[in-house]
C-alpha atoms as a PDB file:
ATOM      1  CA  UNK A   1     104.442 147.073 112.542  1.00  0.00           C
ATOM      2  CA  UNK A   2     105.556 144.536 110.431  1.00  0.00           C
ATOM      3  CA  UNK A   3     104.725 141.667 112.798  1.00  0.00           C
ATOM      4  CA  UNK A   4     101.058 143.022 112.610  1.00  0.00           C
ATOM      5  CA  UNK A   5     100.643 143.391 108.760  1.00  0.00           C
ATOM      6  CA  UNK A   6     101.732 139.742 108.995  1.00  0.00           C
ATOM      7  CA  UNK A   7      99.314 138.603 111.075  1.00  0.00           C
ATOM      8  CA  UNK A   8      96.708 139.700 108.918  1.00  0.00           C
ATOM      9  CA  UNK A   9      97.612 138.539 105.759  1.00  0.00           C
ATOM     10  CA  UNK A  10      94.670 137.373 104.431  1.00  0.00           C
ATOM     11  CA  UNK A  11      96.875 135.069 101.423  1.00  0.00           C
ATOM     12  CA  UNK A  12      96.806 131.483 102.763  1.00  0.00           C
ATOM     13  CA  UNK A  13      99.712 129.722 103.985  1.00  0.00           C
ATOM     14  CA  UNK A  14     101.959 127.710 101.563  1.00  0.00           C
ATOM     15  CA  UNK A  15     101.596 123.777 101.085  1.00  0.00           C
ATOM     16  CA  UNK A  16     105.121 124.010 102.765  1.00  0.00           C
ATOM     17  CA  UNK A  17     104.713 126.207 105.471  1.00  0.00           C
ATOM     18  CA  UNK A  18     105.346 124.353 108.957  1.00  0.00           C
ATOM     19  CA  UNK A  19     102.271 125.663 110.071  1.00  0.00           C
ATOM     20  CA  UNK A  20     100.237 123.857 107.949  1.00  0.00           C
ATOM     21  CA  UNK A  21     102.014 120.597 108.726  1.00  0.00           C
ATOM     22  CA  UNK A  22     101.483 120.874 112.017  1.00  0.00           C
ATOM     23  CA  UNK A  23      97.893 121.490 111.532  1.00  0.00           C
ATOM     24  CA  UNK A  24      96.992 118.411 109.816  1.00  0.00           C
ATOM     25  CA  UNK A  25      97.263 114.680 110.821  1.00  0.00           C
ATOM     26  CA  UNK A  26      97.705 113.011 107.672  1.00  0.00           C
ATOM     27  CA  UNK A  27      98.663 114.555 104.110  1.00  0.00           C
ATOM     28  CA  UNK A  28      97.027 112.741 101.019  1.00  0.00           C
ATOM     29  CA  UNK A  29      99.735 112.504  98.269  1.00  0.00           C
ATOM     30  CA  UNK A  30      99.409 110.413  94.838  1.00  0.00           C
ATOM     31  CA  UNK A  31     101.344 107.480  94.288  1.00  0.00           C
ATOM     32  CA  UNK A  32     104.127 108.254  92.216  1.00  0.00           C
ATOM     33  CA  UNK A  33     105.687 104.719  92.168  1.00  0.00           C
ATOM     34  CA  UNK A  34     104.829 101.542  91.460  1.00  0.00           C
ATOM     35  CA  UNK A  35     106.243 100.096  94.531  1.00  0.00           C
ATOM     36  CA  UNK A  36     105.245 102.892  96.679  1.00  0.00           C
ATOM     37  CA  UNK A  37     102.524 100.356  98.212  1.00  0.00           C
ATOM     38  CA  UNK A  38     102.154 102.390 101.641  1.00  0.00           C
ATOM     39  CA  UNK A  39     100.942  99.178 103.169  1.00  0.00           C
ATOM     40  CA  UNK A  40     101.388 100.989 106.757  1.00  0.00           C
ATOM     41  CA  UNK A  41      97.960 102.977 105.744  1.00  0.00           C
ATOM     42  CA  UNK A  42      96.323  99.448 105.994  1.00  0.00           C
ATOM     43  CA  UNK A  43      97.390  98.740 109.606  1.00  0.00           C
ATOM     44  CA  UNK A  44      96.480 102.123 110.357  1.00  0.00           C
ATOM     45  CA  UNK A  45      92.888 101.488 108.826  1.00  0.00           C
ATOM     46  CA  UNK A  46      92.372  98.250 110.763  1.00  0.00           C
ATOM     47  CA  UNK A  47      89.276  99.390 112.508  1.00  0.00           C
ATOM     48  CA  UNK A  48      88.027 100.032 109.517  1.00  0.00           C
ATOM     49  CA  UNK A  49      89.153  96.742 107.939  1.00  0.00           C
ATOM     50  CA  UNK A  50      86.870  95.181 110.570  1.00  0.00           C
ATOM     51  CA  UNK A  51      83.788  96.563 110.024  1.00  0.00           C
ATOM     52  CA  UNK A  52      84.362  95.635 106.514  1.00  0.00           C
ATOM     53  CA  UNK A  53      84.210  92.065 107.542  1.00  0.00           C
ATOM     54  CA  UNK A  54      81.424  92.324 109.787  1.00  0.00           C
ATOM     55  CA  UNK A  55      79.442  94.019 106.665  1.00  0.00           C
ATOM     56  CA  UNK A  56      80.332  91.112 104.206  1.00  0.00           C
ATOM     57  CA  UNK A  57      79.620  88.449 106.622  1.00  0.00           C
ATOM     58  CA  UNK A  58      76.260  89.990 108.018  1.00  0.00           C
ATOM     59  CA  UNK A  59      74.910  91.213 104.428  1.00  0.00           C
ATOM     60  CA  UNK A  60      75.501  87.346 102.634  1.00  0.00           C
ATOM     61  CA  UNK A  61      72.836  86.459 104.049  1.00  0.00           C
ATOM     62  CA  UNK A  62      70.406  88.744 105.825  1.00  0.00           C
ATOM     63  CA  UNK A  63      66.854  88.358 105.474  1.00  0.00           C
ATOM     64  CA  UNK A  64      67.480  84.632 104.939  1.00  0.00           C
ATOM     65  CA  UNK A  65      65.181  82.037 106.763  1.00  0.00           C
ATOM     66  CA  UNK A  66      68.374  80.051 107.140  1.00  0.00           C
ATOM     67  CA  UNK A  67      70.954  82.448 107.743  1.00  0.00           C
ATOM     68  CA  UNK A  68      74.213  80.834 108.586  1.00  0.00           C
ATOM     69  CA  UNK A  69      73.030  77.440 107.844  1.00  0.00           C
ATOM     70  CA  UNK A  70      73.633  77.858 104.439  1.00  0.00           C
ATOM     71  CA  UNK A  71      77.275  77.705 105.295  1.00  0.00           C
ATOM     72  CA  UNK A  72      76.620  74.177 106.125  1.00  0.00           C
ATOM     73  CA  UNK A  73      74.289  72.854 103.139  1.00  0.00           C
ATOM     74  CA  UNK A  74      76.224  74.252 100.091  1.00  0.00           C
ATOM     75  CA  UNK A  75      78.621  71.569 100.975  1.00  0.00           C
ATOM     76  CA  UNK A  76      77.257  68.804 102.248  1.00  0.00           C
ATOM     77  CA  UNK A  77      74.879  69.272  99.132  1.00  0.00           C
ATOM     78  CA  UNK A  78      78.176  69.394  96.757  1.00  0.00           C
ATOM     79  CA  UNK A  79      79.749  66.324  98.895  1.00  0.00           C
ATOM     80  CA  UNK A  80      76.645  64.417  98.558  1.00  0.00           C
ATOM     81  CA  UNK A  81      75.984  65.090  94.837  1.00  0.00           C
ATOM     82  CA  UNK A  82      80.060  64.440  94.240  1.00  0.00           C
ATOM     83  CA  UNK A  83      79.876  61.129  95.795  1.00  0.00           C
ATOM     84  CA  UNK A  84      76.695  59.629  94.223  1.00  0.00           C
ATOM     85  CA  UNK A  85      78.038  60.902  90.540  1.00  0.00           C
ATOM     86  CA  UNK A  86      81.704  60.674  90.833  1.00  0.00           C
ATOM     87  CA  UNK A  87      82.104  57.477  93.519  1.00  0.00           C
ATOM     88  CA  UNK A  88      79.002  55.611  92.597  1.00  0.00           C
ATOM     89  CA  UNK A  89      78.383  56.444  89.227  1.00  0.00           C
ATOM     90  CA  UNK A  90      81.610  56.869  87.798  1.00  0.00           C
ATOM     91  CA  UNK A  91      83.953  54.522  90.307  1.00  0.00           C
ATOM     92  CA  UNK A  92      86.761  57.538  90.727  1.00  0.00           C
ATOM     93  CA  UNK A  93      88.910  56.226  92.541  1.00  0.00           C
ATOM     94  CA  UNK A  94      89.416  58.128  96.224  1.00  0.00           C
ATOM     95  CA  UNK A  95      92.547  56.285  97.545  1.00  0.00           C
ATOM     96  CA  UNK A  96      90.491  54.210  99.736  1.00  0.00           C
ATOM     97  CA  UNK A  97      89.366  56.638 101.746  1.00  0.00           C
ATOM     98  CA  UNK A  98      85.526  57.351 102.238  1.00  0.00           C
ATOM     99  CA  UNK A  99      83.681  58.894  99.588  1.00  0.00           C
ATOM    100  CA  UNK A 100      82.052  61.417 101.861  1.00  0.00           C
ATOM    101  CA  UNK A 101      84.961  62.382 103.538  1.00  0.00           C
ATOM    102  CA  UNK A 102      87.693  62.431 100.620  1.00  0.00           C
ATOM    103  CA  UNK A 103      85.030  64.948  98.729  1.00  0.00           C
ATOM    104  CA  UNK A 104      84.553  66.961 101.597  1.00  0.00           C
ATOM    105  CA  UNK A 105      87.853  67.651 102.198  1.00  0.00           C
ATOM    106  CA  UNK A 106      88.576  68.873  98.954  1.00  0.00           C
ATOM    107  CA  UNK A 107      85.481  70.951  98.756  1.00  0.00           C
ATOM    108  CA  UNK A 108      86.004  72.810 101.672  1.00  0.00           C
ATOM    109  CA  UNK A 109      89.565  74.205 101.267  1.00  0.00           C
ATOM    110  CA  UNK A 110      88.316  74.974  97.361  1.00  0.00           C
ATOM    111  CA  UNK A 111      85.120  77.295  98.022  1.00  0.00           C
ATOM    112  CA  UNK A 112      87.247  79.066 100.207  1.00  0.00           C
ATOM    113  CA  UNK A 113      89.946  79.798  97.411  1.00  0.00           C
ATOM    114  CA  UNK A 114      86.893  80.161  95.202  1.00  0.00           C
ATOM    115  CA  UNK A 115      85.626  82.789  97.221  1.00  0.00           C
ATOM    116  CA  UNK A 116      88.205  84.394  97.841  1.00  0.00           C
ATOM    117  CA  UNK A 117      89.003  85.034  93.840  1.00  0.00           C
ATOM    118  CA  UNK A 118      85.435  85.379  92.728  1.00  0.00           C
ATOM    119  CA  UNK A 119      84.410  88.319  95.167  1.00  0.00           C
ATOM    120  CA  UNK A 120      87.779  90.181  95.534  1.00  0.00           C
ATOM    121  CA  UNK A 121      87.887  90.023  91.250  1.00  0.00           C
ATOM    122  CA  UNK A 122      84.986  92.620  91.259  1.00  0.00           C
ATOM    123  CA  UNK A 123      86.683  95.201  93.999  1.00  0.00           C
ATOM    124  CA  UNK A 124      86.860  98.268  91.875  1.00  0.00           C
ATOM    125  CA  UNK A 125      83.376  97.674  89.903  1.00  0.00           C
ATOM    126  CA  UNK A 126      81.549  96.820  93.013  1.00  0.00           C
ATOM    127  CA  UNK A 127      82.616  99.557  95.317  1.00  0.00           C
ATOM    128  CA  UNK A 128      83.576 102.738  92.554  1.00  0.00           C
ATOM    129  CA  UNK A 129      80.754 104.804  94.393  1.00  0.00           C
ATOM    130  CA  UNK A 130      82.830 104.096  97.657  1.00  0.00           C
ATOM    131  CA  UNK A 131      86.241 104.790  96.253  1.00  0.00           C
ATOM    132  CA  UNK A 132      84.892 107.980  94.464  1.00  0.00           C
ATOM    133  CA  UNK A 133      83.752 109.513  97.407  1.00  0.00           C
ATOM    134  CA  UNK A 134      86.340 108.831 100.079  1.00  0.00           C
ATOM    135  CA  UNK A 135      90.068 107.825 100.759  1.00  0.00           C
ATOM    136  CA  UNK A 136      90.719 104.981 102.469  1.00  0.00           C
ATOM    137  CA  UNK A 137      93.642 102.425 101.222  1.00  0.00           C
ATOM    138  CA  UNK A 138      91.770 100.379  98.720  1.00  0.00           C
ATOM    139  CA  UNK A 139      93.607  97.278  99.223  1.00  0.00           C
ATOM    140  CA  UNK A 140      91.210  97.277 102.875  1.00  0.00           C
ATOM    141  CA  UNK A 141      88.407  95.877 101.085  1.00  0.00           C
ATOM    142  CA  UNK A 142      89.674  92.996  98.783  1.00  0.00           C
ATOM    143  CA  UNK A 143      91.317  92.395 102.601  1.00  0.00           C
ATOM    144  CA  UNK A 144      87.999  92.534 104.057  1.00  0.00           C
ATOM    145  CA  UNK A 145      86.952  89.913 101.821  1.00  0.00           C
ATOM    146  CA  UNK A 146      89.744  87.403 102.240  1.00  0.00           C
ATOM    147  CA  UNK A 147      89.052  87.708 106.383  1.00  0.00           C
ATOM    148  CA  UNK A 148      85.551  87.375 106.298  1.00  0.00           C
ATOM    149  CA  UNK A 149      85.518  84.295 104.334  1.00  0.00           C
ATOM    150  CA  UNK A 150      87.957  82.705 106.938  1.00  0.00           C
ATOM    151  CA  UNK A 151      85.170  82.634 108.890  1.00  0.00           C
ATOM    152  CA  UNK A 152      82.900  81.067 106.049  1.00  0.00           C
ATOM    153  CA  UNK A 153      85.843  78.385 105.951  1.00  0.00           C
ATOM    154  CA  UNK A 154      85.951  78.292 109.481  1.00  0.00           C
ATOM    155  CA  UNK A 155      82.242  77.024 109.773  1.00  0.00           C
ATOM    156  CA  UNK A 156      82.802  74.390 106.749  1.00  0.00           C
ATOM    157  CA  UNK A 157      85.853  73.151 108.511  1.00  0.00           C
ATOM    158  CA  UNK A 158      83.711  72.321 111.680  1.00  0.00           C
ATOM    159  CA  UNK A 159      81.527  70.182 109.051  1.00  0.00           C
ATOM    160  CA  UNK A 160      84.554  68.774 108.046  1.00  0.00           C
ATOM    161  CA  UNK A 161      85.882  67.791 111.370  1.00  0.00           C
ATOM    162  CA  UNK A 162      82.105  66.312 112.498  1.00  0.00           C
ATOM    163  CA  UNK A 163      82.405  64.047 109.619  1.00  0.00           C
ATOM    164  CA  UNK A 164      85.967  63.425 110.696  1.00  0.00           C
ATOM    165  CA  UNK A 165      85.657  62.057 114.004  1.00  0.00           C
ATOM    166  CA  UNK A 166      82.234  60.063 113.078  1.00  0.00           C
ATOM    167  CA  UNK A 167      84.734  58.121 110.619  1.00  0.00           C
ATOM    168  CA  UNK A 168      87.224  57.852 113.356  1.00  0.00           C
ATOM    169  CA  UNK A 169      84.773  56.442 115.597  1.00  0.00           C
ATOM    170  CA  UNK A 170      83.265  54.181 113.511  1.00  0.00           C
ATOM    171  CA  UNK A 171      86.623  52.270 113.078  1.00  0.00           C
ATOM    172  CA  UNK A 172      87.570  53.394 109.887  1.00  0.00           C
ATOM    173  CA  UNK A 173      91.526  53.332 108.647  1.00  0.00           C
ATOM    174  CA  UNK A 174      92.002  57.029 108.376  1.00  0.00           C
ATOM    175  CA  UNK A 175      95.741  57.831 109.855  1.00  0.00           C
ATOM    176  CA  UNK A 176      95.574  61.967 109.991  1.00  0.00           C
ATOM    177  CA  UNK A 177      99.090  63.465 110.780  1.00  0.00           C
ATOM    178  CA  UNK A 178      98.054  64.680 114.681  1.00  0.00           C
ATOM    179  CA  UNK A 179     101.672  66.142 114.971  1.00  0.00           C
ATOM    180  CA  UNK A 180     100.945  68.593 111.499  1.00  0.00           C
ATOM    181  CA  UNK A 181      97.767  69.238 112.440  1.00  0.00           C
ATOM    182  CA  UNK A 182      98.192  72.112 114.420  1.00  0.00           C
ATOM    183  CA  UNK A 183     101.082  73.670 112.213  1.00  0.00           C
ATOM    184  CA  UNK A 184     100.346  72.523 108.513  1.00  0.00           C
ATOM    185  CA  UNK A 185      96.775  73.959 108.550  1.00  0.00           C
ATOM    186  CA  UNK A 186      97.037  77.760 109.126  1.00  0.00           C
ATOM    187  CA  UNK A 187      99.676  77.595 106.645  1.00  0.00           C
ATOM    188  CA  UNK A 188      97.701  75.757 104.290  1.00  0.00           C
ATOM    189  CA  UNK A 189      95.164  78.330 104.923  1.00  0.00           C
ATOM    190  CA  UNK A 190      97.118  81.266 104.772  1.00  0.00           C
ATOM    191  CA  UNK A 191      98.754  79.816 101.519  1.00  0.00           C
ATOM    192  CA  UNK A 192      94.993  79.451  99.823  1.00  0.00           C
ATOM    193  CA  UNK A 193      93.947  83.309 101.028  1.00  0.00           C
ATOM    194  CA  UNK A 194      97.482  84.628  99.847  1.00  0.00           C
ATOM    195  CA  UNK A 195      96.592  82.757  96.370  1.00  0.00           C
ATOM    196  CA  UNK A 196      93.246  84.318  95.802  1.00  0.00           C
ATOM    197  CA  UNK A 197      93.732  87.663  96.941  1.00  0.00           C
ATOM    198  CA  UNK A 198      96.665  87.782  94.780  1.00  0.00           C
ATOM    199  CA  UNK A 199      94.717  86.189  91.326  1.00  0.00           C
ATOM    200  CA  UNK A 200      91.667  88.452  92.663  1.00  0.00           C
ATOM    201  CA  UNK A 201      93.044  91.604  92.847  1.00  0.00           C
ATOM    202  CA  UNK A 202      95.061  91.129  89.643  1.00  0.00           C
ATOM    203  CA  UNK A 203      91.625  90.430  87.791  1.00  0.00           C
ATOM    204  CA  UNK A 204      89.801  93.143  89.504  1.00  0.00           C
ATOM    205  CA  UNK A 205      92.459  95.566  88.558  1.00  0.00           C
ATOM    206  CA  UNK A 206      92.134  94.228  84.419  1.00  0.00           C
ATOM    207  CA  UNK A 207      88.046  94.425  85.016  1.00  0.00           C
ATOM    208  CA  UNK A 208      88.045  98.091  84.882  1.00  0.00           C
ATOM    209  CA  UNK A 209      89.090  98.472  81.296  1.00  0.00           C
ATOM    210  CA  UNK A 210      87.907  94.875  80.153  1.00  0.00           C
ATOM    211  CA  UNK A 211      84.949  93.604  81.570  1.00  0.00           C
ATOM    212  CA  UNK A 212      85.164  90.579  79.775  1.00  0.00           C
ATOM    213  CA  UNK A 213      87.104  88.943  82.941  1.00  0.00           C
ATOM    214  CA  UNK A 214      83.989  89.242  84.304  1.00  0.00           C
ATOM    215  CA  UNK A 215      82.305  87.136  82.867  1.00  0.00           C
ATOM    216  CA  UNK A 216      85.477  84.737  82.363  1.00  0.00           C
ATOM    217  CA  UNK A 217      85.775  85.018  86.023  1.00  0.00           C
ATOM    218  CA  UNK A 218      82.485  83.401  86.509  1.00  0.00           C
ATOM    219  CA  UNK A 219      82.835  79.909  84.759  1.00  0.00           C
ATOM    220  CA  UNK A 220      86.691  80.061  84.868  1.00  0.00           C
ATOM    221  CA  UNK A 221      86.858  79.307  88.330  1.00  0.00           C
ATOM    222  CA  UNK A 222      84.009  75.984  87.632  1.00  0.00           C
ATOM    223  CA  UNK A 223      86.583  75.002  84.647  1.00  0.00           C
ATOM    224  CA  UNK A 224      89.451  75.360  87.144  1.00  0.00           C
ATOM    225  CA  UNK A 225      88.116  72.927  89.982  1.00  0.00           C
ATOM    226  CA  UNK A 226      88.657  70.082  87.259  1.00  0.00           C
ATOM    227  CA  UNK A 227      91.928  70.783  86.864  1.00  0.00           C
ATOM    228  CA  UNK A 228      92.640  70.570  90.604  1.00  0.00           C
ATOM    229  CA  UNK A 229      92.475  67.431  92.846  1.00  0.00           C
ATOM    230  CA  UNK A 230      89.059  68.367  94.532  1.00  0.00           C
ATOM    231  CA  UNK A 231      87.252  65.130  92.747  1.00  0.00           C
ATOM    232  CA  UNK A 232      90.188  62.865  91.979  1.00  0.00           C
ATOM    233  CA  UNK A 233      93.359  61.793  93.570  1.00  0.00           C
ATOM    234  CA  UNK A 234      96.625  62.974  92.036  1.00  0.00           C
ATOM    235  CA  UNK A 235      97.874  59.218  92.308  1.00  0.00           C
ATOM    236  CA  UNK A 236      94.966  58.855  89.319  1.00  0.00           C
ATOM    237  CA  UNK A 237      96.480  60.779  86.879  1.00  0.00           C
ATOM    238  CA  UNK A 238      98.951  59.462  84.971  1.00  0.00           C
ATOM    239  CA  UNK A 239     102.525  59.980  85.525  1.00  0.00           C
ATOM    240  CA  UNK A 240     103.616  61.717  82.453  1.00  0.00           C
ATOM    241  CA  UNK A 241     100.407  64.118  82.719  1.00  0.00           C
ATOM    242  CA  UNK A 242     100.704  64.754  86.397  1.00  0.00           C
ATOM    243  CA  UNK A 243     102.859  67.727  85.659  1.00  0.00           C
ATOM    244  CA  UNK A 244     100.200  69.509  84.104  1.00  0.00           C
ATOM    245  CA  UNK A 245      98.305  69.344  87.304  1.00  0.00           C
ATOM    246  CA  UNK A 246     100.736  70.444  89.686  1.00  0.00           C
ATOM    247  CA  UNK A 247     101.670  73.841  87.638  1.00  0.00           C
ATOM    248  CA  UNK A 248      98.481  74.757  89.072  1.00  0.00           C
ATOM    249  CA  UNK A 249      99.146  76.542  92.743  1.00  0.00           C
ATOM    250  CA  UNK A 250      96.068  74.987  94.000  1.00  0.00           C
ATOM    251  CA  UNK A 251      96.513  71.622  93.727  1.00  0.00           C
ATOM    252  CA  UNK A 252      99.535  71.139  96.284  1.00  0.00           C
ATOM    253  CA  UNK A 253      97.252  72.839  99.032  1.00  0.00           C
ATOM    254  CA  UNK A 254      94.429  70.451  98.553  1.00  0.00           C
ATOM    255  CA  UNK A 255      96.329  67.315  98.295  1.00  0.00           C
ATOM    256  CA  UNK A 256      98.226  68.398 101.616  1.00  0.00           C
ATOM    257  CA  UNK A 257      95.281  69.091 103.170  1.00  0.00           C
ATOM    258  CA  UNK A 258      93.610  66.238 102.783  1.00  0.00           C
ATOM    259  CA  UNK A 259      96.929  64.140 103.510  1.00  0.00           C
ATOM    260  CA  UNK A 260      97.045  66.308 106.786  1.00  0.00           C
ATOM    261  CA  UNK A 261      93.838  64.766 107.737  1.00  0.00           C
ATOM    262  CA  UNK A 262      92.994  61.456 105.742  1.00  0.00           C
ATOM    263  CA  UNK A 263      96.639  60.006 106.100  1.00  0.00           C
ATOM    264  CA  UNK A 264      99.234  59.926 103.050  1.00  0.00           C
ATOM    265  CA  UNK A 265     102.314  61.804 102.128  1.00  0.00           C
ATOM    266  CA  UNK A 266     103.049  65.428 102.596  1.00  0.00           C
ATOM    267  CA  UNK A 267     103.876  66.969  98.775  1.00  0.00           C
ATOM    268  CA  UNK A 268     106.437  69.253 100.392  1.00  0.00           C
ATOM    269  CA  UNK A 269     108.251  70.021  97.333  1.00  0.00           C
ATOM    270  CA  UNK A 270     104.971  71.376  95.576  1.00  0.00           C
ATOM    271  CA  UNK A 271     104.144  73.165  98.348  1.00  0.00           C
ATOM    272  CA  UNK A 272     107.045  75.144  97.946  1.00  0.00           C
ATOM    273  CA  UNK A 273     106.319  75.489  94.336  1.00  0.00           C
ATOM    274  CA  UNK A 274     103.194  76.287  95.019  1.00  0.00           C
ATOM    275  CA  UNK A 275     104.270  79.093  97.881  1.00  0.00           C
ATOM    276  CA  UNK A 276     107.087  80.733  95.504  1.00  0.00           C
ATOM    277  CA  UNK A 277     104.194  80.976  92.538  1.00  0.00           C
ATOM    278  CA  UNK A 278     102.081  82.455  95.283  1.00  0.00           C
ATOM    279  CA  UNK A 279     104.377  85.207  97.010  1.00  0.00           C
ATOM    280  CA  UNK A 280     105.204  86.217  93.044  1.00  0.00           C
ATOM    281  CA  UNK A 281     100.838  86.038  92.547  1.00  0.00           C
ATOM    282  CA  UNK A 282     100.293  88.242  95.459  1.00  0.00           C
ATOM    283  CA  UNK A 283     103.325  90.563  94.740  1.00  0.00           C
ATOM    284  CA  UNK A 284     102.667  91.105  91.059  1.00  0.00           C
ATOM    285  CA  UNK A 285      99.158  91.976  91.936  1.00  0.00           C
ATOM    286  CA  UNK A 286      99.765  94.414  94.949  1.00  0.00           C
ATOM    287  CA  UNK A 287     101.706  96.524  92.623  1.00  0.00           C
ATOM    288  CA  UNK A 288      99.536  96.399  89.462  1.00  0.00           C
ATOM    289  CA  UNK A 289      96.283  97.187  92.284  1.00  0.00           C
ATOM    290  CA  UNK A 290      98.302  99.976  93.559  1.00  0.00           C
ATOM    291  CA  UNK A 291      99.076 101.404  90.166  1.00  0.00           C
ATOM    292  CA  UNK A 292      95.390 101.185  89.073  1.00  0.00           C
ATOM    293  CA  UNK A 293      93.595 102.290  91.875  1.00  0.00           C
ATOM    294  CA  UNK A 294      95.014 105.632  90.639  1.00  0.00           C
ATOM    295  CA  UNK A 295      92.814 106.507  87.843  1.00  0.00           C
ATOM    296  CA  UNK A 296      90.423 103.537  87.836  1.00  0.00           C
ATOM    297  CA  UNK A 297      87.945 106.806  88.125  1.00  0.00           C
ATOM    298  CA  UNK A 298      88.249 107.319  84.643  1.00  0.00           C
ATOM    299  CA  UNK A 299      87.788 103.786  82.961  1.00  0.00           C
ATOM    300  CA  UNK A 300      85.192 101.664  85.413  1.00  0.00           C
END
């Protein structure tokens, strides 16, 4: 008898009641700490994560009459306007290597980072009628946009490489490192999507109470490029100044990059000033996402 009036209690179970752990799959519980990242939800969202990229890459561009092309003429435009102002105009100096190329390969490692920062800074404003609706781990989209981008870079970098081997054939004395080729550039571009995730998420994350980033956002990044080696040589700035330059984390991947390729020294030791200032970047802004994604509801 008592077996049977339990069976037909109509009360429902408790929260802690093993039956209703064994009924469900996965238990949503709020973050209670700041370094409670749960970044084993991501892996376990990847298919998700990849339809994510395939939406940002597809929707850049659809109902173009160009389409992809316009992966190719943003920077041949910006390379070709660079080296008429900057080489011809203004006689910058480009370490003796060709105009074309030395501005390319600054240009194309920089939109990427650019990229990266400018669209991942507006995460929680762009998508709040996503993240209202349902849970997934938000860090999947700002994710979404660092991947899909790679292939944005990807395309520019074949640009890069035409021009490249045109110079090479041509006779001209460009000495790329072939032995760091193959190592020093997924690094280099790991290192610039680790760097703009990290400032991107950090700004998104501010946006939703002060949306004046977003508009800072927008010309910072412009004022930013001048303070990086995309136009000019580091050898051109002068000695006691040059310190200025390198505190910013961008400006060891680009001058590597295009040492990499164009011939020159490897600035190892601000690489690895550049990394540490990155991993703290990307950590520091993983834990201040996590925190607001918890009641970014209320403010955005």
């Amino acid at each position: 008898m008592p077996s049977s009036l339990q069976s037909l209690d109509p009360r429902p179970p408790s929260p802690d009641s093993p039956a209703l752990e064994d009924h469900w799959s996965l238990t949503i519980k709020p973050h209670t700490k700041w370094w409670d990242l749960r970044l084993a939800d991501v892996w376990n969202y990847r298919d998700l994560l990849w339809l994510f990229v395939r939406r940002d890459f597809v929707s850049v561009y659809k109902q173009t009459v160009l389409g992809p092309l316009w992966f190719f003429i943003q920077p041949l435009l910006t390379t070709l306007v660079f080296t008429i102002i900057f080489s011809s105009v203004a006689k910058m100096s480009t370490d003796g290597h060709p105009a074309m190329l030395f501005y390319l390969a600054g240009t194309t490692p920089w939109n990427y980072f650019a990229t990266c920062l400018t669209k991942t800074s507006n995460t929680f404003v762009q998508n709040a009628s996503i993240f209202g609706k349902v849970y997934f781990p938000r860090l999947i989209v700002p994710l979404s946009i660092v991947s899909s981008t790679i292939i944005q870079f990807g395309i520019q970098f074949l640009l890069f490489l035409g021009f490249l081997a045109y110079f090479l054939i041509i006779g001209t004395d460009i000495n790329p490192h072939w032995g760091l080729i193959v190592i020093l550039t997924p690094a280099l571009i790991l290192l610039m999507a680790a760097l703009g995730l990290g400032a991107g998420i950090i700004v998104s994350s501010l946006t939703t109470k002060y949306r004046d980033f977003t508009f800072l956002i927008a010309f910072g990044v412009q004022l930013m490029m001048y303070a990086t080696p995309v136009i000019f040589p580091m050898s051109s700035i002068p000695e006691k100044w040059r310190w200025i330059i390198q505190l910013n984390p961008m400006s060891a991947p680009i001058e590597a990059f295009r040492a990499v390729f164009l011939g020159g020294p490897i600035p190892w030791s601000s690489l690895g000033i550049s990394t540490a200032m990155t991993a703290a970047l990307l950590l520091v802004g993983v834990i201040i996402f996590n925190k607001v994604e918890k009641s970014f509801m209320d403010t955005v």
